[in-house]
Protein backbone atom coordinates (compact mmCIF):
# COMPACT_ATOMS: atom_id res chain seq x y z
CA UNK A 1 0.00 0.00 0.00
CA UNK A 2 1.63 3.20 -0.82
CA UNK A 3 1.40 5.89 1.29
CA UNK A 4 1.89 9.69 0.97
CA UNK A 5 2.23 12.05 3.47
CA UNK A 6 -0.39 14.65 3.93
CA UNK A 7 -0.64 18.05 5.07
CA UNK A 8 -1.57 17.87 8.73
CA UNK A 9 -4.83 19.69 9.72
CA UNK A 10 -2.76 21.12 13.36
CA UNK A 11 0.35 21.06 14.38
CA UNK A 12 -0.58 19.83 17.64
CA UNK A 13 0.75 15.69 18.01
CA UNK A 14 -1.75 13.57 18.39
CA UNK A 15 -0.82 10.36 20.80
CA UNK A 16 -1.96 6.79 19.23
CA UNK A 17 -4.85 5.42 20.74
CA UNK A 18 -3.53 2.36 20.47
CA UNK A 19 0.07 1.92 21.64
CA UNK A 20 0.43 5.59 23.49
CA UNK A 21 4.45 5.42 22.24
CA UNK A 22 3.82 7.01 18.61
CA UNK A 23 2.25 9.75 17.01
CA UNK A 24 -0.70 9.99 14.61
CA UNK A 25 0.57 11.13 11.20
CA UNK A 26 -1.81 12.43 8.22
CA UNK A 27 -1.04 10.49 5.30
CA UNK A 28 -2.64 10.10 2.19
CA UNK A 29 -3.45 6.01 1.67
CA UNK A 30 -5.65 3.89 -0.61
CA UNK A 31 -8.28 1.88 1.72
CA UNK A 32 -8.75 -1.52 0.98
CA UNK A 33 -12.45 -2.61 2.34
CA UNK A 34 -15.51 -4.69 1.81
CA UNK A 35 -18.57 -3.64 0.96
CA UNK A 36 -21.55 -5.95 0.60
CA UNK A 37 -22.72 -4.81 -3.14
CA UNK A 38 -19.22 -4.53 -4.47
CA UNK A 39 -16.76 -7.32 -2.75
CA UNK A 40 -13.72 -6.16 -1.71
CA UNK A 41 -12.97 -2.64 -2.98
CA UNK A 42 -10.06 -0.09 -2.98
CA UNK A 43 -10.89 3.38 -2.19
CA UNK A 44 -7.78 5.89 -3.61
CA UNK A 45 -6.18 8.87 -1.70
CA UNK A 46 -7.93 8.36 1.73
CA UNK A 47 -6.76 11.12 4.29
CA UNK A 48 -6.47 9.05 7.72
CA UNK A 49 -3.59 9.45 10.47
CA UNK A 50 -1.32 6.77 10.89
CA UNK A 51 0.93 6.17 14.00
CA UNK A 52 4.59 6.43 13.49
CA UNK A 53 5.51 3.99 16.35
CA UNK A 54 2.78 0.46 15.42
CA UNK A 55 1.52 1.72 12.38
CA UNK A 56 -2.51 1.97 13.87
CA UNK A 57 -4.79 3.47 11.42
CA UNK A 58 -7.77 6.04 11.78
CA UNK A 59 -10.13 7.78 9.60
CA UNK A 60 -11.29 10.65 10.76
CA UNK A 61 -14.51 12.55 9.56
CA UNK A 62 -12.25 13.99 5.82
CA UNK A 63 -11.48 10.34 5.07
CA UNK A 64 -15.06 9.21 5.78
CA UNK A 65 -16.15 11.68 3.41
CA UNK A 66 -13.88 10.62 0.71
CA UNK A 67 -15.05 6.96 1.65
CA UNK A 68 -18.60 8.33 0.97
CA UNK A 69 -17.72 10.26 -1.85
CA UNK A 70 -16.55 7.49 -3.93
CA UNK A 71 -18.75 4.73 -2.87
CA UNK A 72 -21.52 7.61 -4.10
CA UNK A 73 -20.09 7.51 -7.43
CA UNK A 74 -19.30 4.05 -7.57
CA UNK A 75 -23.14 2.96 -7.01
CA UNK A 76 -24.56 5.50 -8.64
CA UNK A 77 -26.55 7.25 -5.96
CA UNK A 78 -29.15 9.59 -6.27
CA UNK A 79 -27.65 13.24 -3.86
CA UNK A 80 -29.81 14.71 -1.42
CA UNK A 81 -29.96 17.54 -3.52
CA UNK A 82 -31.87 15.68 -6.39
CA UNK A 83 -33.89 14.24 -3.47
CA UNK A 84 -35.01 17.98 -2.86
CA UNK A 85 -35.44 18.88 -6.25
CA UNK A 86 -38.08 15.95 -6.38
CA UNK A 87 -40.04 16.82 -3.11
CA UNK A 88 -39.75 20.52 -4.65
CA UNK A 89 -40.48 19.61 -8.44
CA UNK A 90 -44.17 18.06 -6.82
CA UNK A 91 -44.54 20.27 -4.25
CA UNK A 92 -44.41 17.56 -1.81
CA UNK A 93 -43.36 16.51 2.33
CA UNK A 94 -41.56 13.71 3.39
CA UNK A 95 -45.07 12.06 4.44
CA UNK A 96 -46.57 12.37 0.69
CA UNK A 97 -43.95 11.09 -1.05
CA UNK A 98 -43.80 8.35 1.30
CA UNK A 99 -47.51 7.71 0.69
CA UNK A 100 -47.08 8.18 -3.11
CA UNK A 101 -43.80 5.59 -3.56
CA UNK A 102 -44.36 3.51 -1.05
CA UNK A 103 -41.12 4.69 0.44
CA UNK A 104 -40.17 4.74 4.04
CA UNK A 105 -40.43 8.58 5.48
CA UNK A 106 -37.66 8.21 7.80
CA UNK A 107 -36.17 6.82 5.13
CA UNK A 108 -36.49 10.06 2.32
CA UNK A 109 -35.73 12.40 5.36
CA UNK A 110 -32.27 9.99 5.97
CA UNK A 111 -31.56 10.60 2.41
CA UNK A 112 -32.59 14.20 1.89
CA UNK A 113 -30.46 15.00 4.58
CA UNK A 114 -27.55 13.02 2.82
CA UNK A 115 -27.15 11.07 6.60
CA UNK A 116 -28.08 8.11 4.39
CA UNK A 117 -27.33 6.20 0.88
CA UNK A 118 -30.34 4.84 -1.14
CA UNK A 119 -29.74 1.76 -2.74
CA UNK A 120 -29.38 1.63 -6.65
CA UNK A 121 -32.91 0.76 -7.16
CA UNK A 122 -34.38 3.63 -5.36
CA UNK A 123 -32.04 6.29 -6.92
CA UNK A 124 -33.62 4.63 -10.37
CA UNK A 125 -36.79 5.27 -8.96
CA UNK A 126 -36.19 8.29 -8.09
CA UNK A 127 -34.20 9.90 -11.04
CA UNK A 128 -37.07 8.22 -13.16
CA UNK A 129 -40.02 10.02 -10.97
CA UNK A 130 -37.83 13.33 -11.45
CA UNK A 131 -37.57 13.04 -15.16
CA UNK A 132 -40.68 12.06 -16.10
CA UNK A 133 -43.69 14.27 -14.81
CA UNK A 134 -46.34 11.34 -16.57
CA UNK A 135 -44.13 8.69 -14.66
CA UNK A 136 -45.00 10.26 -11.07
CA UNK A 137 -48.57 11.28 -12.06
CA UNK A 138 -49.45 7.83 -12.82
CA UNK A 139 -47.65 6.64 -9.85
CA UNK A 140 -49.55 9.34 -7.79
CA UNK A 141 -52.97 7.98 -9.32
CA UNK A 142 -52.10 4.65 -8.73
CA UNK A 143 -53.22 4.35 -12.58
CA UNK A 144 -51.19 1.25 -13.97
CA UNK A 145 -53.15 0.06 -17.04
């Protein structure tokens, strides 16, 4: 795994959590993980701090949104901001769209407020709902024939 170093946010040393002899270093690293869609996976150029003394890793919240970033991409997901321009585009809450695609509302607010992914299917459902206006209305009149 190559790793490059990385311009530290402070110049304050931060102990390792884990061995309390080394210091967390920012370094720019490629993060191998496993994610249940896509198998193992390599995510490239990862901020994370790694200690100097036993090598201990951790992300902090500018690696998790790299993570985030590139899984988005990866799978294709719908943002929160196209989220809002549906709700908007129809005039509609949380609750109504719920009631209209059968969608959990906890759910739409979790992904509205980008604290949640959708799955692939869903952003399909969704981009497809925002593109086509006679797609929603029949959806919204429950008028399948």
């Amino acid at each position: 795994m190559k790793t490059t170093p990385h311009k530290p946010d402070s110049a304050t040393s931060v102990p390792c959590f884990e061995c309390d002899a080394g210091t967390l270093q920012p370094v720019l690293e490629n993060h191998a993980t496993r994610h249940p869609k896509l198998g193992d996976v390599v995510i490239p150029g990862v901020p994370m701090l790694r200690c100097d003394h036993c090598g201990d890793v951790v992300i902090g919240q500018e690696g998790n949104a790299r993570i985030d970033t590139w899984l988005d991409a990866t799978l294709n997901v719908i943002s929160p901001e196209d989220i809002q321009s549906f709700l908007s585009k129809y005039g509609l809450t949380q609750k109504e769209a719920s009631r209209i695609t059968g969608l959990g509302e906890k759910n739409i607010s979790r992904w509205a407020s980008g604290r949640a992914r959708p799955s692939e299917s869903v952003s399909n459902l969704l981009r497809l709902l925002l593109a086509e206006t006679s797609a929603f209305e029949r959806l919204r009149q429950k008028n399948f024939t």
